[in-house]
C-alpha atoms as a PDB file:
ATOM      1  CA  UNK A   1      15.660  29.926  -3.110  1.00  0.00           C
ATOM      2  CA  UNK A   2      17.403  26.660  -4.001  1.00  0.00           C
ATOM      3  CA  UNK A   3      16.664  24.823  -7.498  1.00  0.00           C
ATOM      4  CA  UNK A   4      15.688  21.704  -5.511  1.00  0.00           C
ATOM      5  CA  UNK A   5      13.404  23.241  -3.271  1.00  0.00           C
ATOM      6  CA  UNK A   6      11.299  25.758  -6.126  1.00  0.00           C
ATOM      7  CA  UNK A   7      10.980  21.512  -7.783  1.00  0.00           C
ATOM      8  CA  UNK A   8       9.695  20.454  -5.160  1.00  0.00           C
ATOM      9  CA  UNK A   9       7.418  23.271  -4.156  1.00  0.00           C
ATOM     10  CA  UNK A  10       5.792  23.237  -7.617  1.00  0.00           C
ATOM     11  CA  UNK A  11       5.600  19.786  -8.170  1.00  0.00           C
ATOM     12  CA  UNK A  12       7.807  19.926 -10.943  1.00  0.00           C
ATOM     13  CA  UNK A  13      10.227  16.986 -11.910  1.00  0.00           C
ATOM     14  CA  UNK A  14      13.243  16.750 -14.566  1.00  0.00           C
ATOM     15  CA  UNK A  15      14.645  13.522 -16.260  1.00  0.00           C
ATOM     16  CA  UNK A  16      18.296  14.748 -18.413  1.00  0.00           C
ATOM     17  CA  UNK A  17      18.746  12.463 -21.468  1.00  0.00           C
ATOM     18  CA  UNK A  18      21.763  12.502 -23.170  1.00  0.00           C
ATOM     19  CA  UNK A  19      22.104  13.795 -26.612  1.00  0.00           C
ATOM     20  CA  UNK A  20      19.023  15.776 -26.659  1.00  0.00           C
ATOM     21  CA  UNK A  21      17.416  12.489 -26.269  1.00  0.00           C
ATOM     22  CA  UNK A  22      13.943  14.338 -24.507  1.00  0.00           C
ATOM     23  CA  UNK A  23      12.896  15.234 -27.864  1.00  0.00           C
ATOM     24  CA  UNK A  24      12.801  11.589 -29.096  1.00  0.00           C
ATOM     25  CA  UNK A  25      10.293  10.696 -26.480  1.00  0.00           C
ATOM     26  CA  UNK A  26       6.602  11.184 -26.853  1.00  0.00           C
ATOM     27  CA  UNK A  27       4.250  10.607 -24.340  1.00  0.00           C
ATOM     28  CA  UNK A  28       0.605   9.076 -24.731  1.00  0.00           C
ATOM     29  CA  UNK A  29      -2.413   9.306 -22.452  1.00  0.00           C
ATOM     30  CA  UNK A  30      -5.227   6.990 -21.724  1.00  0.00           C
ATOM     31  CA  UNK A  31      -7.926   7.334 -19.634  1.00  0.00           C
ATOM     32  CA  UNK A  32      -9.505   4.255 -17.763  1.00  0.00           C
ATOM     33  CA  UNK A  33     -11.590   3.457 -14.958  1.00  0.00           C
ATOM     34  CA  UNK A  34     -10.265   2.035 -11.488  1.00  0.00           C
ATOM     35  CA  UNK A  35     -12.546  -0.635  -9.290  1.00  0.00           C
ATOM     36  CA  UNK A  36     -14.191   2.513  -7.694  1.00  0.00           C
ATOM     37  CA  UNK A  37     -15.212   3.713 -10.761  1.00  0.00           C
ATOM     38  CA  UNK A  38     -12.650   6.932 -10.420  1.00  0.00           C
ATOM     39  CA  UNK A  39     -10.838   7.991 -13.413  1.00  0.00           C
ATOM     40  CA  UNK A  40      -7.055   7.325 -14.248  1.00  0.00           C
ATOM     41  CA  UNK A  41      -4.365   8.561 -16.346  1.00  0.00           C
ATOM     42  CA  UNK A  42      -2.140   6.142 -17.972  1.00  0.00           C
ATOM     43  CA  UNK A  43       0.823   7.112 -19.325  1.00  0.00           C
ATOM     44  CA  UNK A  44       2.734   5.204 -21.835  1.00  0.00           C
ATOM     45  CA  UNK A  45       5.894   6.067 -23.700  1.00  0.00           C
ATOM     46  CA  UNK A  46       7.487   5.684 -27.405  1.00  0.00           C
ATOM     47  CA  UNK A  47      10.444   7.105 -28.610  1.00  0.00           C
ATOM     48  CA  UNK A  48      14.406   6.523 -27.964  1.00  0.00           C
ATOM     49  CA  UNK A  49      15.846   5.490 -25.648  1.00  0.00           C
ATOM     50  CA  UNK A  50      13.265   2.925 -25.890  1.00  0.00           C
ATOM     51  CA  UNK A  51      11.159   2.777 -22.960  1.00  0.00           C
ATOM     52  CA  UNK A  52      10.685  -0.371 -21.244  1.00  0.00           C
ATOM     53  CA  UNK A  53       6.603  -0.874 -20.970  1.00  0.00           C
ATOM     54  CA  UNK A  54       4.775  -1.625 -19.502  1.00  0.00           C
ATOM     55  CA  UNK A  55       6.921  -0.947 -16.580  1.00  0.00           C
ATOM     56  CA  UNK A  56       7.487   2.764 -17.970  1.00  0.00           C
ATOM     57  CA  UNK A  57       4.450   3.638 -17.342  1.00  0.00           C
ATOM     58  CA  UNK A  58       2.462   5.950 -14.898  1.00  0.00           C
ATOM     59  CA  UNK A  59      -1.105   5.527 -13.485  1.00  0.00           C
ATOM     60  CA  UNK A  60      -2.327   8.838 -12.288  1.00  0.00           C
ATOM     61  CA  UNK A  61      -5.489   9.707 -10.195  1.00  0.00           C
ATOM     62  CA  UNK A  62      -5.367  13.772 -12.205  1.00  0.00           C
ATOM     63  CA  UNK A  63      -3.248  14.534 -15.524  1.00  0.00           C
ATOM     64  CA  UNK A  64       0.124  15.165 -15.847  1.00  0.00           C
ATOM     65  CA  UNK A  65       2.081  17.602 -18.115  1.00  0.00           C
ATOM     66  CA  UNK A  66       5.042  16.063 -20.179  1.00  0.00           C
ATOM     67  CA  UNK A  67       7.662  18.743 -21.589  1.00  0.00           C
ATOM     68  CA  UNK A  68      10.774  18.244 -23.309  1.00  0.00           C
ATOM     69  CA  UNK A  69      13.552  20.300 -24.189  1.00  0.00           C
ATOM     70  CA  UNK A  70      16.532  19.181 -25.807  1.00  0.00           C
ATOM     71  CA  UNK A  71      17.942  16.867 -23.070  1.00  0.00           C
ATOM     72  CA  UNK A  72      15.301  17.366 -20.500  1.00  0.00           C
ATOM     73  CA  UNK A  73      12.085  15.734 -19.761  1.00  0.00           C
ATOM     74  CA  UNK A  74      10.015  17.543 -17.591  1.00  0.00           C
ATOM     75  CA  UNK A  75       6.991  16.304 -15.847  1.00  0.00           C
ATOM     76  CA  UNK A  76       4.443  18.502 -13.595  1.00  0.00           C
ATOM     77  CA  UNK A  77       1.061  17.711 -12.425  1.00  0.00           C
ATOM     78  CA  UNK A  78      -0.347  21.743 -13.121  1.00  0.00           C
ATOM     79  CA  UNK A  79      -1.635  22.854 -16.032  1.00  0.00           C
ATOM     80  CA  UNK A  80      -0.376  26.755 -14.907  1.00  0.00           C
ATOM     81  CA  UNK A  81       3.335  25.360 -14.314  1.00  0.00           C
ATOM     82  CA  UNK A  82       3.317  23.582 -17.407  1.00  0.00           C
ATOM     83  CA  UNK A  83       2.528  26.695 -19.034  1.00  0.00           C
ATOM     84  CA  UNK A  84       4.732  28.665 -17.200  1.00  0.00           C
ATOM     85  CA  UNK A  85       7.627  25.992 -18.133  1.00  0.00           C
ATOM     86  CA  UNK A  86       6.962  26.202 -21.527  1.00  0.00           C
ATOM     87  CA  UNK A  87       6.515  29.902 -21.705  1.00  0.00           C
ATOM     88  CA  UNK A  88      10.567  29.977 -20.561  1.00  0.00           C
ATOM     89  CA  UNK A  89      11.597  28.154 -23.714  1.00  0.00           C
END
């Protein structure tokens, strides 16, 4: 099976910073409410290379998983592939 395609088929996506640069970021969560009274996940970010917010942000309608790992930033939206990411390092 192709890299690309196992991505894609697990909803898995990777972000390479140089220099190890992944372990400088940190991502923060906060939950609000939307007009329908629904709840989102913000996501905000700190860290080098200084993110830009608030456009580096997300706005989820479930949670998302951040991982890093030396120069990669990982982001899924399951728990179980998280774990499973994690498990590998």
């Amino acid at each position: 099976m192709q890299f690309s395609r196992f991505l894609n088929q697990h909803n898995i996506a990777v972000k390479s910073i140089p220099d190890n640069g992944a372990e400088k970021v940190s991502a923060m969560e906060r939950r609000t409410h939307n007009d329908e009274g629904e709840r989102n996940y913000v996501y905000s970010f700190r860290g080098q290379p200084q993110p830009n917010p608030p456009a580096d942000i997300f706005i989820a309608a479930r949670p998302m998983y951040f991982i890093t790992h030396g120069g990669w930033f990982i982001v899924t939206l399951n728990e179980t592939t998280s774990n499973a990411v994690k498990s590998l390092f």
